[in-house]
Protein backbone atom coordinates (compact mmCIF):
# COMPACT_ATOMS: atom_id res chain seq x y z
CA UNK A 1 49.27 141.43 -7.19
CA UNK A 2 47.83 142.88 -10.40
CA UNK A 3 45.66 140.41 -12.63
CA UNK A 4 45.75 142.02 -16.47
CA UNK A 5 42.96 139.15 -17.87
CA UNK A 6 41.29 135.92 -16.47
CA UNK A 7 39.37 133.70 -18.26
CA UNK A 8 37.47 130.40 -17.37
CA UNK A 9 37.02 127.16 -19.78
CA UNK A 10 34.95 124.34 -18.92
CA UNK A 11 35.05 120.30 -19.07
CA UNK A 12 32.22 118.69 -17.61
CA UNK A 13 32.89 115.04 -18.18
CA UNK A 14 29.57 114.03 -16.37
CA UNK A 15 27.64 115.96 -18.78
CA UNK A 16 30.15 115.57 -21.69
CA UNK A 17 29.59 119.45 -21.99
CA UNK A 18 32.75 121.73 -23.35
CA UNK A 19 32.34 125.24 -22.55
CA UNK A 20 34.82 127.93 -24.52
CA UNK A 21 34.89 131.03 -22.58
CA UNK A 22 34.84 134.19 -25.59
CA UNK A 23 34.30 136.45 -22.44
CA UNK A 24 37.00 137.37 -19.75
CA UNK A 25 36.33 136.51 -16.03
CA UNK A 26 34.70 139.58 -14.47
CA UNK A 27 37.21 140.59 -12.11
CA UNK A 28 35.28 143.84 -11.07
CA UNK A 29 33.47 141.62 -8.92
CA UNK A 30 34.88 140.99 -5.84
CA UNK A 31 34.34 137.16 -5.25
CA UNK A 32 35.55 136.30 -8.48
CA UNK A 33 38.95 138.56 -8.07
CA UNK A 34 39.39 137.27 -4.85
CA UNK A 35 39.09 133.41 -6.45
CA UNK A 36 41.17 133.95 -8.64
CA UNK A 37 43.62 136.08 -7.34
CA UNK A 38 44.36 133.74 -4.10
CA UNK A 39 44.94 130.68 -6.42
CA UNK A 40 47.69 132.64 -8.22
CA UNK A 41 49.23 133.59 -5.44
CA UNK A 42 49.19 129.92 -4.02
CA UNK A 43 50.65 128.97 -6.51
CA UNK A 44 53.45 131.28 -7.42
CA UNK A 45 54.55 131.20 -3.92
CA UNK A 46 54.49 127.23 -3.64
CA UNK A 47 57.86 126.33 -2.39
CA UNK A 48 57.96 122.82 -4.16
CA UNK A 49 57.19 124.67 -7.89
CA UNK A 50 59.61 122.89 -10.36
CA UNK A 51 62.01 124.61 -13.04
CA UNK A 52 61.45 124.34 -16.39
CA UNK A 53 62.46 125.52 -19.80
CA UNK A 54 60.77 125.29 -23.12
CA UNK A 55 62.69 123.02 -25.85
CA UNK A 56 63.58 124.55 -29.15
CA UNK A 57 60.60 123.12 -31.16
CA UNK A 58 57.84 123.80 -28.39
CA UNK A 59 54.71 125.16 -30.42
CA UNK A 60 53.74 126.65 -27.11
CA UNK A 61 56.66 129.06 -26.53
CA UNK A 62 56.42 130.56 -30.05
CA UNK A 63 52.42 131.49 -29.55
CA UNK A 64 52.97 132.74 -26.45
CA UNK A 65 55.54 134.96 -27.51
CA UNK A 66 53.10 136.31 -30.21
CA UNK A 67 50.96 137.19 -27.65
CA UNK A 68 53.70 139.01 -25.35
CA UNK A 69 54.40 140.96 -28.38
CA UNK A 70 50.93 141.67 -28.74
CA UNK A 71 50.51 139.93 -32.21
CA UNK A 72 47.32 137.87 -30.98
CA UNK A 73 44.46 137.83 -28.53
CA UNK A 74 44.53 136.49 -24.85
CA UNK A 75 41.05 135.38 -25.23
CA UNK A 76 41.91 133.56 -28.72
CA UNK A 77 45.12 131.95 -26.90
CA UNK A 78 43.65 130.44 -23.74
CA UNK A 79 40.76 129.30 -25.90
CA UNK A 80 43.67 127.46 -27.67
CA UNK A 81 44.98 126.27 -24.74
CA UNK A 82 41.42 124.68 -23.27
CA UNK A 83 41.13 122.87 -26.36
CA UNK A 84 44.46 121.15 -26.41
CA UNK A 85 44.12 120.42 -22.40
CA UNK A 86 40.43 119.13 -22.56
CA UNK A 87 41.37 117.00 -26.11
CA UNK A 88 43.75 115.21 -24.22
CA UNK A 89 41.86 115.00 -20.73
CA UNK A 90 38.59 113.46 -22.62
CA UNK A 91 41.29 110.95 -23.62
CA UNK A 92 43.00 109.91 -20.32
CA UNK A 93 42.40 106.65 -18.80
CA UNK A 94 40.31 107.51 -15.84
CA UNK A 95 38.72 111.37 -17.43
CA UNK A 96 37.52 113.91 -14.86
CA UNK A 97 35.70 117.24 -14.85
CA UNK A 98 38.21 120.13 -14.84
CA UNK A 99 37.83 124.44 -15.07
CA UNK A 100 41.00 125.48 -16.92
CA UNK A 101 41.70 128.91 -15.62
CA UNK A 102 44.14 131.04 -17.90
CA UNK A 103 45.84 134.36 -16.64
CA UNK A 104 48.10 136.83 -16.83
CA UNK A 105 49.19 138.74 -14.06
CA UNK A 106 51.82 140.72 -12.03
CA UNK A 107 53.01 139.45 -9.15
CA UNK A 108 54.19 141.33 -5.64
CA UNK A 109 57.36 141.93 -6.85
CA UNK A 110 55.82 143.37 -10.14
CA UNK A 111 57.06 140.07 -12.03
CA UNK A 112 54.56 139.28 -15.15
CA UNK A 113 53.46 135.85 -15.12
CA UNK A 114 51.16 133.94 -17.64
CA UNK A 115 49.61 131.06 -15.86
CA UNK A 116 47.72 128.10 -16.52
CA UNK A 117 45.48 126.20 -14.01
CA UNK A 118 44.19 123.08 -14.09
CA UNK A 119 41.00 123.11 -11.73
CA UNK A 120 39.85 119.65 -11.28
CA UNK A 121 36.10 119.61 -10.15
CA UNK A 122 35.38 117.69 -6.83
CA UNK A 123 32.26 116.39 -5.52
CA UNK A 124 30.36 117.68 -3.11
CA UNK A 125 26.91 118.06 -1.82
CA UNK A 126 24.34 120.88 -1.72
CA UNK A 127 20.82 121.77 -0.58
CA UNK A 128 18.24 121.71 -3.07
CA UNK A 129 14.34 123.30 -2.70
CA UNK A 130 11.56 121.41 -4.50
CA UNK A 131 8.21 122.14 -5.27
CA UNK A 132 7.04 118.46 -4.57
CA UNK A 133 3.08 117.77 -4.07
CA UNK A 134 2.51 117.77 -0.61
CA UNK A 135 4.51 121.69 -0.63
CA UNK A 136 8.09 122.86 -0.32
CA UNK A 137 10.43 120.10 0.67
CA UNK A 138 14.43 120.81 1.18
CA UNK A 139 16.20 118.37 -0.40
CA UNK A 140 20.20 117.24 -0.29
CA UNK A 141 21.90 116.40 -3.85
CA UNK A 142 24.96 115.51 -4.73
CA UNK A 143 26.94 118.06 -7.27
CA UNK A 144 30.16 116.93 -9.33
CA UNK A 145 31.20 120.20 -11.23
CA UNK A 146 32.73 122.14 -7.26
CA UNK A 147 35.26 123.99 -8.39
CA UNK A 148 38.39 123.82 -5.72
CA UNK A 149 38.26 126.46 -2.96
CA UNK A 150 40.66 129.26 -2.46
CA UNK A 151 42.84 127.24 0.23
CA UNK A 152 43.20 123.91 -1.62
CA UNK A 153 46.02 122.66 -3.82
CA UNK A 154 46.31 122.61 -7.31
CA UNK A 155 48.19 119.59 -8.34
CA UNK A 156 48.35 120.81 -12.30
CA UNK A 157 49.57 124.04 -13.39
CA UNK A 158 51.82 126.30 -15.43
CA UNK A 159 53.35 129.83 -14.43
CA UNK A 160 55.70 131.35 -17.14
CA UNK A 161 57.59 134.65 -16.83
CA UNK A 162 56.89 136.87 -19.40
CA UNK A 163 60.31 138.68 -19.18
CA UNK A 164 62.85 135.44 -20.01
CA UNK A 165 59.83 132.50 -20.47
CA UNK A 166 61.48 130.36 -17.60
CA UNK A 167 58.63 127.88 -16.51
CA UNK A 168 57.55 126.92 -12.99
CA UNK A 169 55.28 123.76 -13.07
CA UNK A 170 53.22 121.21 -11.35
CA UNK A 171 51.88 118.74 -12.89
CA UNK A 172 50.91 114.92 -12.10
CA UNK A 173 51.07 111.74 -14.50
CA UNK A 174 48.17 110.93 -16.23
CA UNK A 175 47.39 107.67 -18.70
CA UNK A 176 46.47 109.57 -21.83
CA UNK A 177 46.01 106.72 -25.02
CA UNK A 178 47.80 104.06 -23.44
CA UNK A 179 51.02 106.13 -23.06
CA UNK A 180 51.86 107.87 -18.90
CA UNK A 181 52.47 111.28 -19.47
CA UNK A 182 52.46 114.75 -17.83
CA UNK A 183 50.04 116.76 -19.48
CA UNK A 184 51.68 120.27 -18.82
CA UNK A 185 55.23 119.13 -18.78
CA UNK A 186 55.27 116.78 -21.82
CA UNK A 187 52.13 117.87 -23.60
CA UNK A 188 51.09 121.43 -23.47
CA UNK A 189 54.58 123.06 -22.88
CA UNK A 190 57.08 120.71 -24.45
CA UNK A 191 59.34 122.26 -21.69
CA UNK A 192 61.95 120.03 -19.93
CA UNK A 193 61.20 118.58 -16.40
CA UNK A 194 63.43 120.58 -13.61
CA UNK A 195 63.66 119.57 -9.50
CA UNK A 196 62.29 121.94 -6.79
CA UNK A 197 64.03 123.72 -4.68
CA UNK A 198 61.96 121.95 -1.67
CA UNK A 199 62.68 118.23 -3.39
CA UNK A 200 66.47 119.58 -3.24
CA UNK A 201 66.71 121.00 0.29
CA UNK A 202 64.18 118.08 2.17
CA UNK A 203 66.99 115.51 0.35
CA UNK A 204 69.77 117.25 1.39
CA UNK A 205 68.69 117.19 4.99
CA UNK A 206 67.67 113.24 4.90
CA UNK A 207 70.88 112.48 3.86
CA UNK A 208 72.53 114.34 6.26
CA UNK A 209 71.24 113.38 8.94
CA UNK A 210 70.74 109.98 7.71
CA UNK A 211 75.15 110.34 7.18
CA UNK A 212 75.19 112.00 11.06
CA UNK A 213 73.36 108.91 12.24
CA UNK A 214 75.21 106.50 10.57
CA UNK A 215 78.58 107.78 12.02
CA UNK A 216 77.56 108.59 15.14
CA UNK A 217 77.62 112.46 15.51
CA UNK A 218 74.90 114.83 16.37
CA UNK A 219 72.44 115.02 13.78
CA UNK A 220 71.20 118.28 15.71
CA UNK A 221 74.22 119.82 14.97
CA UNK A 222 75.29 118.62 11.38
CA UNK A 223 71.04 119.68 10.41
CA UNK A 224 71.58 122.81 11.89
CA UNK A 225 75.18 123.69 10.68
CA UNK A 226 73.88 122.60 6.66
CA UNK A 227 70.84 124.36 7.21
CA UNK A 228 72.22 128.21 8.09
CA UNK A 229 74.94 127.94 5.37
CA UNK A 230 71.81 126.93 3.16
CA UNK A 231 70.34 129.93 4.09
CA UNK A 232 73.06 132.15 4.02
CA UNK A 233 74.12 130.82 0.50
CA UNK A 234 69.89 131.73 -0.81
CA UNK A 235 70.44 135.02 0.81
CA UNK A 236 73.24 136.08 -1.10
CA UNK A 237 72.16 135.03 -4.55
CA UNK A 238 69.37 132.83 -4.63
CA UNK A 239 71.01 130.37 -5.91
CA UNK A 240 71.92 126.96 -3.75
CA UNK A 241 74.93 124.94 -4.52
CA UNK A 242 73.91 121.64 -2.15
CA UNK A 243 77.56 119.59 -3.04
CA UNK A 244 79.62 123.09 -2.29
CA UNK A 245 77.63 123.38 0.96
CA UNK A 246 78.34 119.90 2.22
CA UNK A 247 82.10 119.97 1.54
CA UNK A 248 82.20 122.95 3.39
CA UNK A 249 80.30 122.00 6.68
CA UNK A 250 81.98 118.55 6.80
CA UNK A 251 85.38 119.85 5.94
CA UNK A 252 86.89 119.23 9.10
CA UNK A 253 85.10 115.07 8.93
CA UNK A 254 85.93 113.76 5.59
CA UNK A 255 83.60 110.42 6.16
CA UNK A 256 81.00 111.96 6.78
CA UNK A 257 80.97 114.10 4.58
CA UNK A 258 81.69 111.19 1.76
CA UNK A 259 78.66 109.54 3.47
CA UNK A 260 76.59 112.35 2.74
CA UNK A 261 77.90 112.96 -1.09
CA UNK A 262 77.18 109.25 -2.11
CA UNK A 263 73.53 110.01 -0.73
CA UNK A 264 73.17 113.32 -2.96
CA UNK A 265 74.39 111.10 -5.91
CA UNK A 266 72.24 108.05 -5.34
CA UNK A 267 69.05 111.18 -5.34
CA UNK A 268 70.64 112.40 -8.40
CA UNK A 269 70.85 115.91 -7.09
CA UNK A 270 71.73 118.92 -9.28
CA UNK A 271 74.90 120.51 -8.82
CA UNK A 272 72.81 124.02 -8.16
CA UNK A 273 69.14 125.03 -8.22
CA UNK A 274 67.52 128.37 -7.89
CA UNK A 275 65.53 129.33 -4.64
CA UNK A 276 64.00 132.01 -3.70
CA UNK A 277 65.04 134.06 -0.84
CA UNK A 278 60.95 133.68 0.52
CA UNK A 279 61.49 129.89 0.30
CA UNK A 280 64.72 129.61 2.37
CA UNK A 281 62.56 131.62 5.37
CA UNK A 282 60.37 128.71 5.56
CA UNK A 283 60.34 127.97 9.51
CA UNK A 284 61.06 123.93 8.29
CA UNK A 285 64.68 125.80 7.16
CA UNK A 286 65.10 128.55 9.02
CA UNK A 287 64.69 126.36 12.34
CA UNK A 288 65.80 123.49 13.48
CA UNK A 289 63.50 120.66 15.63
CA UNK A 290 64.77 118.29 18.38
CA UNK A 291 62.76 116.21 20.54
CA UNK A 292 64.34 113.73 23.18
CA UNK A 293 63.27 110.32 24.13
CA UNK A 294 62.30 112.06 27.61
CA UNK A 295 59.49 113.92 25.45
CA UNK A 296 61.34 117.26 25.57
CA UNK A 297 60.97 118.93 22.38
CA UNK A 298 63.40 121.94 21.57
CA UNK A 299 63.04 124.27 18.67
CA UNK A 300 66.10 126.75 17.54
CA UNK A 301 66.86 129.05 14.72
CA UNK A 302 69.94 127.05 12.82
CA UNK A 303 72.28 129.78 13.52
CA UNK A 304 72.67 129.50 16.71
CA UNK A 305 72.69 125.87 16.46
CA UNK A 306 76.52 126.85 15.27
CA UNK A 307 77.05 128.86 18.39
CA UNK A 308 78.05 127.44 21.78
CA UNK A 309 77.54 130.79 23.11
CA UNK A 310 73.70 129.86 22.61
CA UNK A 311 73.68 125.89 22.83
CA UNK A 312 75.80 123.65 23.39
CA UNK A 313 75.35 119.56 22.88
CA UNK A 314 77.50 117.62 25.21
CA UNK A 315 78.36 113.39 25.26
CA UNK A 316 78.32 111.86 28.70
CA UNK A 317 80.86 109.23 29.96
CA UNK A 318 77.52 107.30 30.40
CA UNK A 319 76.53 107.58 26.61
CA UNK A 320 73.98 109.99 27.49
CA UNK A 321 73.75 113.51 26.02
CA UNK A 322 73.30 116.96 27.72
CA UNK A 323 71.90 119.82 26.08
CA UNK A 324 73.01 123.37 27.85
CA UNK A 325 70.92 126.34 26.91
CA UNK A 326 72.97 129.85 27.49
CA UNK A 327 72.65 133.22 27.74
CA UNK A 328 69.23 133.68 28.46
CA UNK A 329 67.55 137.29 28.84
CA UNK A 330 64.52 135.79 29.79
CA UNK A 331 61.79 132.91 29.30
CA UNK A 332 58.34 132.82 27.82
CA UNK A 333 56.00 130.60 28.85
CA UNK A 334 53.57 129.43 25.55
């Protein structure tokens, strides 16, 4: 990852002071480039980022393209963006201290992002020396303006690709004047509100093994058999088609796989949504997780799952299922 400029804004709602960076983050300095370059990567790699695309008559899209095209300032943008943000955060119902941390950058795969971070201050507490009468005394205070640390969540930010301005978002409602709104969705971007590729593939596997359930069969085997051709479908293009993949592993069972279409429409899931290949390697997808009511707990990747060369599930005359493990080179114990 390659950050081109980072710059830090400040709302203190405890103090009511607004701070307007005119200066770029140092990134020279190690702490600081490590800050802020771990945040970025958290979250352009978050697997539940949402699609998003800017409306005709977003404001935001034009100036942004100004800058790409090098017609005005980074510094004189993001300061335009930390007044809009803390305008309408002074504003919301229940206000709170925020950093708003503006960037562009170059991802991994030498993508060019320009992000927006919402860094909502936490409290925490702190030593404190004093020069009291009786000498030095070590005190403990409590600080509100902690800005999040490298390994915690943002809930609100922005990431949009410089090369065809597609958005990926997360953002939370807020009560700003009376009215619920997302504040980088609704307000800031004027972009329209997409579904993750994690919202789409966790529903997709509730339903069907909510449908397996309902009908009887294995859910082991109907999870595993709609996870692989998940994968397999990201693989080849990125790109998941969830109602193509279910009429194609319940082919061969027509109610279930009517059972499992009525749940995707009741979710209101999209007909295809873009995932990246990083996302569908996820161990959550890539394996699939049994446990038995005898405490046995089984993990598999999916695509053997498909295989009875490599596991088989078997119904007893006594109602009771068998699970045979095969072809085994050898075991490790963990």
């Amino acid at each position: 990852m390659n950050i081109n400029h980072a710059i830090l804004h400040i709302l203190d709602a405890q103090s009511a002071v607004t701070v307007f960076s005119e200066q770029e983050l140092e990134l020279d300095t190690r702490a600081v480039r490590s800050f802020v370059m771990k945040h970025l990567k958290r979250a352009r790699n978050a697997a539940d980022n949402r699609p998003g695309s800017f409306t005709e008559d977003s404001a935001f899209a034009g100036e942004l393209k100004r800058y790409l095209f090098g017609e005005r300032g980074f510094v004189d943008l993001s300061q335009q963006v930390a007044e809009f943000l803390t305008d309408q955060l002074t504003h919301a119902e229940k206000p709170s201290s925020a950093d708003i941390l503006v960037a562009d950058f170059e991802d991994d795969a030498d993508e060019r992002w320009f992000a927006i971070l919402i860094m909502e201050s936490r409290m925490a507490f702190m030593h404190e020396v004093d020069n009291a009468a009786g000498g030095v005394v070590a005190k403990i205070a409590r600080h509100h303006a902690i800005l999040p640390a490298p390994t915690q969540k943002i809930s609100s930010y922005a990431l949009v690709r410089a090369r065809d301005l597609s958005v990926l978002y997360q953002d939370k409602p807020r009560t700003i004047m009376g009215s619920e709104t997302q504040l980088i969705v609704d307000g800031l971007l004027q972009c329209t509100a997409g579904t993750s590729a994690k919202e789409v593939i966790d529903v997709v596997t509730r339903a069907v093994a909510e449908a397996a359930e309902e009908h009887g069969a294995n859910a082991a085997v109907a999870l595993a058999a709609t996870k692989a051709a998940m994968v397999e479908q990201v693989e080849d293009d990125e790109e998941l088609p969830p109602w193509d993949i279910v009429d194609e592993v319940f082919a061969e069972e027509p109610a279930l796989q009517a059972s499992v279409r009525q749940k995707l429409e009741e979710e209101h899931v999209p007909e295809r949504v873009a995932v990246e290949r990083a996302h569908a390697e996820r161990p959550s997808v890539r394996n699939q997780k049994i446990r038995t009511d005898t405490g046995i707990e089984i993990t598999f990747p999916v695509e053997m799952g498909r295989n009875p060369e490599f596991i088989s599930f078997k119904n007893e005359p006594n109602g009771l299922i068998s699970i045979e493990l095969k072809n085994i080179g050898a075991i490790e114990s963990r």
